[in-house]
Structures are given as structure tokens and as C-alpha cells.
Protein backbone atom coordinates (compact mmCIF):
# COMPACT_ATOMS: atom_id res chain seq x y z
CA UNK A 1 5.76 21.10 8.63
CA UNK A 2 7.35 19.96 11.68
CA UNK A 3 11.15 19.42 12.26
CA UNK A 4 10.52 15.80 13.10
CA UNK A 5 8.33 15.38 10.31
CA UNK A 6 10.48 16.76 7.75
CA UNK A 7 13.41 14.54 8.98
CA UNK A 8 11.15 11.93 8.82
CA UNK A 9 10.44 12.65 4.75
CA UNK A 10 13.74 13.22 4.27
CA UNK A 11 14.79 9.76 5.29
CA UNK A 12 11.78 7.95 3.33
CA UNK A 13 12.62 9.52 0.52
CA UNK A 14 16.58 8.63 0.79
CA UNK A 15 15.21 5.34 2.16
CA UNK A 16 12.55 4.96 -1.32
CA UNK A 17 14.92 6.21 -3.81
CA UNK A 18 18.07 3.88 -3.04
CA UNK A 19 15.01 0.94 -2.21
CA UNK A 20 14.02 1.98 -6.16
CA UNK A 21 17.66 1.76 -7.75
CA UNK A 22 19.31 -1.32 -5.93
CA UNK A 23 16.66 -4.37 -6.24
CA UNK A 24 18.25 -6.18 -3.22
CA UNK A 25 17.36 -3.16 -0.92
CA UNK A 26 14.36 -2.89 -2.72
CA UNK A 27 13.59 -6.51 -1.49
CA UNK A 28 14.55 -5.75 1.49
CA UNK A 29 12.55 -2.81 2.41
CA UNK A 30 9.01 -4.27 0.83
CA UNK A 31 9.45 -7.22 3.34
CA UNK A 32 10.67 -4.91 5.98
CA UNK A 33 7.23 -2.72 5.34
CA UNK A 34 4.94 -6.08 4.93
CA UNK A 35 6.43 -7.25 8.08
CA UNK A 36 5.80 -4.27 10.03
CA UNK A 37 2.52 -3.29 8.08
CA UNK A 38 1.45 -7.19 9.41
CA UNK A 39 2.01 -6.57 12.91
CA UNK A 40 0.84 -3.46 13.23
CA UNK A 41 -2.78 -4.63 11.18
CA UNK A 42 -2.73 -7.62 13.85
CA UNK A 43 -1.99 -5.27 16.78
CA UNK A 44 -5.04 -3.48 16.07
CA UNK A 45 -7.02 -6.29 15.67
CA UNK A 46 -5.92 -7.88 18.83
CA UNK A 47 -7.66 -4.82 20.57
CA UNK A 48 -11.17 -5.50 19.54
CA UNK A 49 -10.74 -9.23 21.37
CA UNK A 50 -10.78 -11.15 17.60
CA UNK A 51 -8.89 -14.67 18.45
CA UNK A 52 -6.62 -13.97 14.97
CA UNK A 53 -3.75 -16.33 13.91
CA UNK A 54 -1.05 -13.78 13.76
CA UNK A 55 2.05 -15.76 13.56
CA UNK A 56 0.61 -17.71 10.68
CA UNK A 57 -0.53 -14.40 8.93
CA UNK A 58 2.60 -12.85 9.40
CA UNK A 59 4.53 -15.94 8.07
CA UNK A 60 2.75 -16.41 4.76
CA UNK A 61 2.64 -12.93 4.57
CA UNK A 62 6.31 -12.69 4.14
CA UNK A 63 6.26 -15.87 1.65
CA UNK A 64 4.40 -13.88 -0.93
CA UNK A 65 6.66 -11.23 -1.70
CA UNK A 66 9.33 -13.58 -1.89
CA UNK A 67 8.00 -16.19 -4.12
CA UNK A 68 7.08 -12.92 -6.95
CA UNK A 69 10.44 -11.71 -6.06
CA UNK A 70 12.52 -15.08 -6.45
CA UNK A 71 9.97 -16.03 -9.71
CA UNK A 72 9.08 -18.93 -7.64
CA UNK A 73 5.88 -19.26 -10.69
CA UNK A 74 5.40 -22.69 -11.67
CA UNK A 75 1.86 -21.62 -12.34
CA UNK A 76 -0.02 -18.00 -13.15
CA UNK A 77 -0.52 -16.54 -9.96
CA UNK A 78 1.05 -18.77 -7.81
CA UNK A 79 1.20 -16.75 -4.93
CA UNK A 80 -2.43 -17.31 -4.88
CA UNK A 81 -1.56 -20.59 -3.15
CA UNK A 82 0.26 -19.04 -0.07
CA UNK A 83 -3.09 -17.83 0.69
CA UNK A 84 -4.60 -20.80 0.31
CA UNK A 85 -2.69 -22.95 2.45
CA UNK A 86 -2.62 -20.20 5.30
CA UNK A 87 -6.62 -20.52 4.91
CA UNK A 88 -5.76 -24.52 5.41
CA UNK A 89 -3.49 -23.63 8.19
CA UNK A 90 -5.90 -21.24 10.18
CA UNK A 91 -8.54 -24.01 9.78
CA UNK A 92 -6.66 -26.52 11.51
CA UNK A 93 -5.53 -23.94 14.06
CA UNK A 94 -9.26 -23.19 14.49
CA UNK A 95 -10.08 -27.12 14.89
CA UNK A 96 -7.61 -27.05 17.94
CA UNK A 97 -8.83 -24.56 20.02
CA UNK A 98 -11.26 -25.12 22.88
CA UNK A 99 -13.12 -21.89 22.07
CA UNK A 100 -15.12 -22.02 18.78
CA UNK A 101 -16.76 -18.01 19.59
CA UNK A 102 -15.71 -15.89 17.12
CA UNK A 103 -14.23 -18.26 14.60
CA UNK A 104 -15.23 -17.35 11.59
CA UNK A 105 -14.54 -13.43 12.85
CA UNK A 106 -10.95 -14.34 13.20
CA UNK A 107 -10.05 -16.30 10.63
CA UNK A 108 -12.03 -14.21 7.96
CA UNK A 109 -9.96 -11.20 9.66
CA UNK A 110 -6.51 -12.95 9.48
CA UNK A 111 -6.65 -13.91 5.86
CA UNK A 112 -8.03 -10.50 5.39
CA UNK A 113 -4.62 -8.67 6.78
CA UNK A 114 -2.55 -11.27 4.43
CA UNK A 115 -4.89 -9.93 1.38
CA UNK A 116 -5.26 -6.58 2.71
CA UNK A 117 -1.20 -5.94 3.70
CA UNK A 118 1.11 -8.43 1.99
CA UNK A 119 -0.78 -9.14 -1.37
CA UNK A 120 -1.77 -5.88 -2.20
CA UNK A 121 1.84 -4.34 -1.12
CA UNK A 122 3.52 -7.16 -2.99
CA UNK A 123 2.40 -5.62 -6.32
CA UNK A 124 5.58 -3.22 -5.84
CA UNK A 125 7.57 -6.00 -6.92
CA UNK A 126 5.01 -6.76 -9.88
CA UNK A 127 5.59 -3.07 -11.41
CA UNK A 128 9.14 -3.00 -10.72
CA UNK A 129 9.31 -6.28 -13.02
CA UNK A 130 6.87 -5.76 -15.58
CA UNK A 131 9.56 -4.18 -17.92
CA UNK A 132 12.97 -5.03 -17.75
CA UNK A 133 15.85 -2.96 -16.63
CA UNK A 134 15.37 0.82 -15.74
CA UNK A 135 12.11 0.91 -17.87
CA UNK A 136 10.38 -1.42 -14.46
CA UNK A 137 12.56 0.87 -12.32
CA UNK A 138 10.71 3.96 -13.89
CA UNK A 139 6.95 2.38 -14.33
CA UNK A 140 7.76 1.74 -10.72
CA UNK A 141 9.38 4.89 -9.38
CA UNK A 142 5.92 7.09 -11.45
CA UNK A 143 3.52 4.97 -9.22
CA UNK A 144 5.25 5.69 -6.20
CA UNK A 145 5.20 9.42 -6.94
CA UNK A 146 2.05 9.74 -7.99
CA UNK A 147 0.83 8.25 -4.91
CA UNK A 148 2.62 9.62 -2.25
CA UNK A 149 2.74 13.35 -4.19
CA UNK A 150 -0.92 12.79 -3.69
CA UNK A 151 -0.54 12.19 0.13
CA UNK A 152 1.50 15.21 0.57
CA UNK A 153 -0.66 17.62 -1.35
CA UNK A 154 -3.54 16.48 0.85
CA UNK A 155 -1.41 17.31 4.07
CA UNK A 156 -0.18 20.64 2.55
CA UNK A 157 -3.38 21.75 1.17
CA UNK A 158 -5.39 20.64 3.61
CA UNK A 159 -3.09 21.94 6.93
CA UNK A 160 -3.39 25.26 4.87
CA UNK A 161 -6.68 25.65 3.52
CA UNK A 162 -8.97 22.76 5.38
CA UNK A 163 -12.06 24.05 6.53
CA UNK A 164 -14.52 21.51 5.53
CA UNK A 165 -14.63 17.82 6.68
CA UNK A 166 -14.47 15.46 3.96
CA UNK A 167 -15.67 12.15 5.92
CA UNK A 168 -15.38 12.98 9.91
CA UNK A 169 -16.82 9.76 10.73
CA UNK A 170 -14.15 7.97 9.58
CA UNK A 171 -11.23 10.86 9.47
CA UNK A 172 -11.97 14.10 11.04
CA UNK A 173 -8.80 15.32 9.93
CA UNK A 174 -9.45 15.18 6.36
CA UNK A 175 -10.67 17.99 4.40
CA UNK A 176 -12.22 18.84 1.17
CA UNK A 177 -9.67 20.94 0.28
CA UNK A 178 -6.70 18.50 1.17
CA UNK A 179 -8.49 16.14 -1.31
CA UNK A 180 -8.77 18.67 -4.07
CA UNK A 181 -4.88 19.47 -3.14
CA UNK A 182 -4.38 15.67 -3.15
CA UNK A 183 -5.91 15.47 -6.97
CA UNK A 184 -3.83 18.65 -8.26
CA UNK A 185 -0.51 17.12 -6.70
CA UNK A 186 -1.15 13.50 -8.39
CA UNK A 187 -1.89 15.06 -11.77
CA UNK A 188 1.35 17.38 -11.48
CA UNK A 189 3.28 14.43 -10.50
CA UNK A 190 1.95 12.25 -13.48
CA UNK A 191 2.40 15.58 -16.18
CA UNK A 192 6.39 15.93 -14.62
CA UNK A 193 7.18 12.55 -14.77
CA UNK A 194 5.62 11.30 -17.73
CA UNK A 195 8.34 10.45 -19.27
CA UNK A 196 8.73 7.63 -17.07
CA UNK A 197 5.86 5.56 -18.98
CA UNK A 198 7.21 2.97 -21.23
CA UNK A 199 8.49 5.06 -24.68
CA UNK A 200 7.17 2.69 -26.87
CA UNK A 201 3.84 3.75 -26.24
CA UNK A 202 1.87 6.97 -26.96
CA UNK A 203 0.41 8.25 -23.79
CA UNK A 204 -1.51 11.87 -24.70
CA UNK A 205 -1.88 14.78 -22.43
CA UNK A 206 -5.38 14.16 -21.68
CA UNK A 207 -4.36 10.20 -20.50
CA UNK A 208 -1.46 11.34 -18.34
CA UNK A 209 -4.04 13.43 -16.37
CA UNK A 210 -6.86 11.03 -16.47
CA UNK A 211 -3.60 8.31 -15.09
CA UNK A 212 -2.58 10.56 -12.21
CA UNK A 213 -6.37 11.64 -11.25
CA UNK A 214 -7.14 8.28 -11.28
CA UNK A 215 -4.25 6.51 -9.72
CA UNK A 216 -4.17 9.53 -7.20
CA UNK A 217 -7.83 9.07 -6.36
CA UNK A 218 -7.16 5.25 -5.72
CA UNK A 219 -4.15 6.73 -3.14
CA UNK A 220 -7.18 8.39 -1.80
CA UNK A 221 -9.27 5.29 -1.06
CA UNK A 222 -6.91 3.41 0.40
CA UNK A 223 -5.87 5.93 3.48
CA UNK A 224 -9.63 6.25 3.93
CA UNK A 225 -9.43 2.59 4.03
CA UNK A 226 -6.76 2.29 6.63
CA UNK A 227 -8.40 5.73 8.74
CA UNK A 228 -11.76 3.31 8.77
CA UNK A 229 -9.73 0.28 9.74
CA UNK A 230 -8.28 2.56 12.80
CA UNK A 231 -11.51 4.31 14.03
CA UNK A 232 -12.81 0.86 14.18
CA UNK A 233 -10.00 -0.41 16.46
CA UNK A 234 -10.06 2.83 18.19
CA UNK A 235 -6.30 4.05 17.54
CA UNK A 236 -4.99 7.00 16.32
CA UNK A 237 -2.03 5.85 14.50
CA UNK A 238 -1.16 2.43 13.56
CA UNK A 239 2.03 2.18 15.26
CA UNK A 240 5.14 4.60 15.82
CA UNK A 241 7.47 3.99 12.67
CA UNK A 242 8.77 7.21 12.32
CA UNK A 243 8.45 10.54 14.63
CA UNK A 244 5.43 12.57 13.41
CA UNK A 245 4.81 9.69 10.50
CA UNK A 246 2.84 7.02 12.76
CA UNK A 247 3.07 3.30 11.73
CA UNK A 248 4.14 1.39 8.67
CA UNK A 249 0.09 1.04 7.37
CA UNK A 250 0.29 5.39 7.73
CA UNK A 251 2.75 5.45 5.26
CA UNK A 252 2.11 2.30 3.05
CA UNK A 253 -1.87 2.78 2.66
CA UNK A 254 -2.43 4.41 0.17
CA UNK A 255 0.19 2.23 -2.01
CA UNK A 256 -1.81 -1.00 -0.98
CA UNK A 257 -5.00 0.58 -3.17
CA UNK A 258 -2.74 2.29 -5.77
CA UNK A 259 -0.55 -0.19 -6.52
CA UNK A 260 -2.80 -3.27 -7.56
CA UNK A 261 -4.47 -0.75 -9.86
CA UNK A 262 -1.71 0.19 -11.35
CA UNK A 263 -0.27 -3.17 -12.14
CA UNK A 264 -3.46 -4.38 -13.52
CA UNK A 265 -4.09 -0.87 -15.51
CA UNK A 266 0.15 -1.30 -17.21
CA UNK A 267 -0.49 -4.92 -17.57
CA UNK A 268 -3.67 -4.40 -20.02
CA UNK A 269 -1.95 -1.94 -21.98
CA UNK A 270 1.38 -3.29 -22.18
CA UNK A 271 -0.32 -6.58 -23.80
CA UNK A 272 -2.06 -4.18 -26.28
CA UNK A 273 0.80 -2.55 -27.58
């Protein structure tokens, strides 16, 4: 591991762990990350010449994780309608223009990096309110480790051992053996910190590695995601966050997979207990 990349983990994980404690720097870090995981998705769009709505995307994008934050819920999924009127407003946009080439291309592709950035990231705030007090802090802070333990045993395993490609099409970085590493590290992190699951409920050994093989393989699918996203655009890294890290979308993808899952997954079983 690099110098700058280790002081570049060192200050995410500072950054994550007083984010997971204090829910006000919580807030403000998840719209700090949608904001710059927004631009940089729009960025890259820009590139391939698709006439998106950016400003729009970018401002509803920021709406959502405030409404679930603030409980502004009159109605079950209410941020559901954020995404509706930025469809409206794109629309109208679209009626405007001069140009009608490529329309559907970019406004398919702008309501795409509100679904694809902001709603799937806003799920943080979802777990970290699911149960009250430290319980959401913990259901929150076990996603969050799974996941990114999951990143780092890929980059470990596969720095060390990676020999054979695991999709070079889309990532010729990413090996085999940094997925395998990717699995063992997600399970490890689910067995160490299963006490984190909510107490009330009976979680057996076999589950907790089924939840962090699972969950970690999700992890998985999402940085694929973002890698396809990128070769598509033709960049190597989303943007320049942090030294050695890349962008906001090379640190956040494989939460925007993971966490949706997870929600849905603690939400099901939560209403069973």
C-alpha cells in the first residue's frame, strides 16, 4: 500500500466513523458524497456528447436524502416523488431546446444518475434509522464494514496474488483472486461484527456467513457496475477525491449496490420478528 493511499484510508475511516456516531455529520457527509458522486456521474457523461440536465439532476438529487433525513413522509416512499417531478422537469427542459437528437438518451441518462447515485446512496440514511438509537447506528456501521472490508480484501488479495482476470473487458485490474479475497474479507467482517445485528433476533452461524457472502458479493456488483460505467466513458477514475483513492463513485460504488439490499433484506426480517 502506498503512503498516499494509506493516508487516504486513514482519513475515510476517521471521516466514516465520526460520520457514523454524530447524525448531523452523518448528514452532512452522505450529501457531501451524493453531491460529488452527482457531478462526477454527469462529468462522465458529458464526455460521450449526451445533452443531460445536470443542474436539475444534481438538485433533486440532493432533495432526496434530505426529505428521508428530515422525515419529510407524508406518504410511503415519498421520495419517490422527487424523481418524479425531476422526470417533469427534464421534460419541459427537453420541450425548450432547439435540438430534439438525443433526447430520450439524455433524459433517460439524467434520471438514471439521480436513481443510480442519490437514491441508491440515500439508503444510508434508511439503515441508520431503521432501529432507533445505537441499535440503527450498529445495523448501519455492519453494512458499511462488510462492504468496504470486501473492497479492501479484493485490493489486498488481488495486488498480492492476482494472476487471472476476472472481467478485463470491463476491469482489467480485477482478478479472480481479489474476488475470492473480497468474499473471505466480507464473511470475516460479518462473523467479527455480528454482534452488531439487532439482539432481539437469532441470527445463526451459517446466516451471518450467507449475510456477509451475500451482501459482500452485492459490494462486488456494484464496482463492476461503476468500472463498466467508466470504460464506457473512457476514464480511468471518476474524479480525484482523494490521492491514490480516485473520485467519490470509486469509493461510494460498491455501497450504492450494497446498501439498497441491505435495507430491503433488515426491513423483511425486522417485520417478521
Amino acid at each position: 500500500m502506498s503512503f498516499n493511499r494509506l493516508v487516504s484510508s486513514t482519513i475515510l475511516i476517521a471521516m466514516t466513523t465520526i460520520a457514523v456516531i454524530n447524525q448531523w455529520i452523518f448528514l452532512i457527509v452522505v450529501l457531501s458524497l451524493t453531491l460529488g458522486g452527482l457531478y462526477e456521474f454527469f462529468y462522465m457523461v458529458k464526455k460521450k456528447n449526451i445533452p443531460i440536465y445536470s443542474y436539475v439532476g444534481i438538485f433533486i438529487g440532493v432533495l432526496i436524502p434530505l426529505s428521508i433525513f428530515f422525515r419529510f413522509e407524508p406518504t410511503k416512499n415519498w421520495e419517490l416523488l422527487f424523481i418524479v417531478l425531476a422526470f417533469l422537469t427534464i421534460l419541459f427542459l427537453q420541450f425548450a431546446r432547439h435540438d430534439n437528437s438525443n433526447a430520450i438518451i439524455g433524459i433517460s441518462t439524467t434520471m438514471f444518475g439521480v436513481f443510480y447515485v442519490s437514491w441508491a446512496f440515500s439508503f444510508l440514511i434508511k439503515i441508520r434509522f431503521l432501529l432507533p438509537g445505537t441499535d440503527g447506528v450498529k445495523l448501519l456501521a455492519f453494512i458499511l464494514l462488510v462492504t468496504k472490508c470486501g473492497d479492501m480484501g479484493a485490493l489486498l488479495i488481488g495486488s498480492w496474488l492476482g494472476k487471472h482476470p476476472l472481467f478485463p473487458r470491463i476491469s482489467p485490474n480485477k482478478s479472480v483472486e481479489g474476488s475470492v479475497g473480497s468474499f473471505v474479507f466480507s464473511i470475516g467482517s460479518a462473523l467479527i461484527f455480528s454482534s452488531f445485528l439487532p439482539g432481539d433476533i437469532a441470527f445463526p452461524l451459517w446466516h451471518v456467513v450467507l449475510i456477509g457472502a451475500f451482501f459482500g458479493g452485492i459490494g462486488q456488483v456494484g464496482d463492476l457496475s461503476e468500472s463498466l460505467i467508466k470504460r464506457d466513458c473512457n476514464v480511468k477514475d471518476s474524479g480525484k477525491f482523494l490521492p491514490s483513492q480516485g473520485g467519490v463513485l470509486d469509493i461510494i460504488d460498491s455501497l450504492l449496490f450494497s446498501a439498497p439490499a441491505f435495507y430491503l433484506y433488515m426491513s423483511s426480517v425486522l417485520k417478521t420478528v
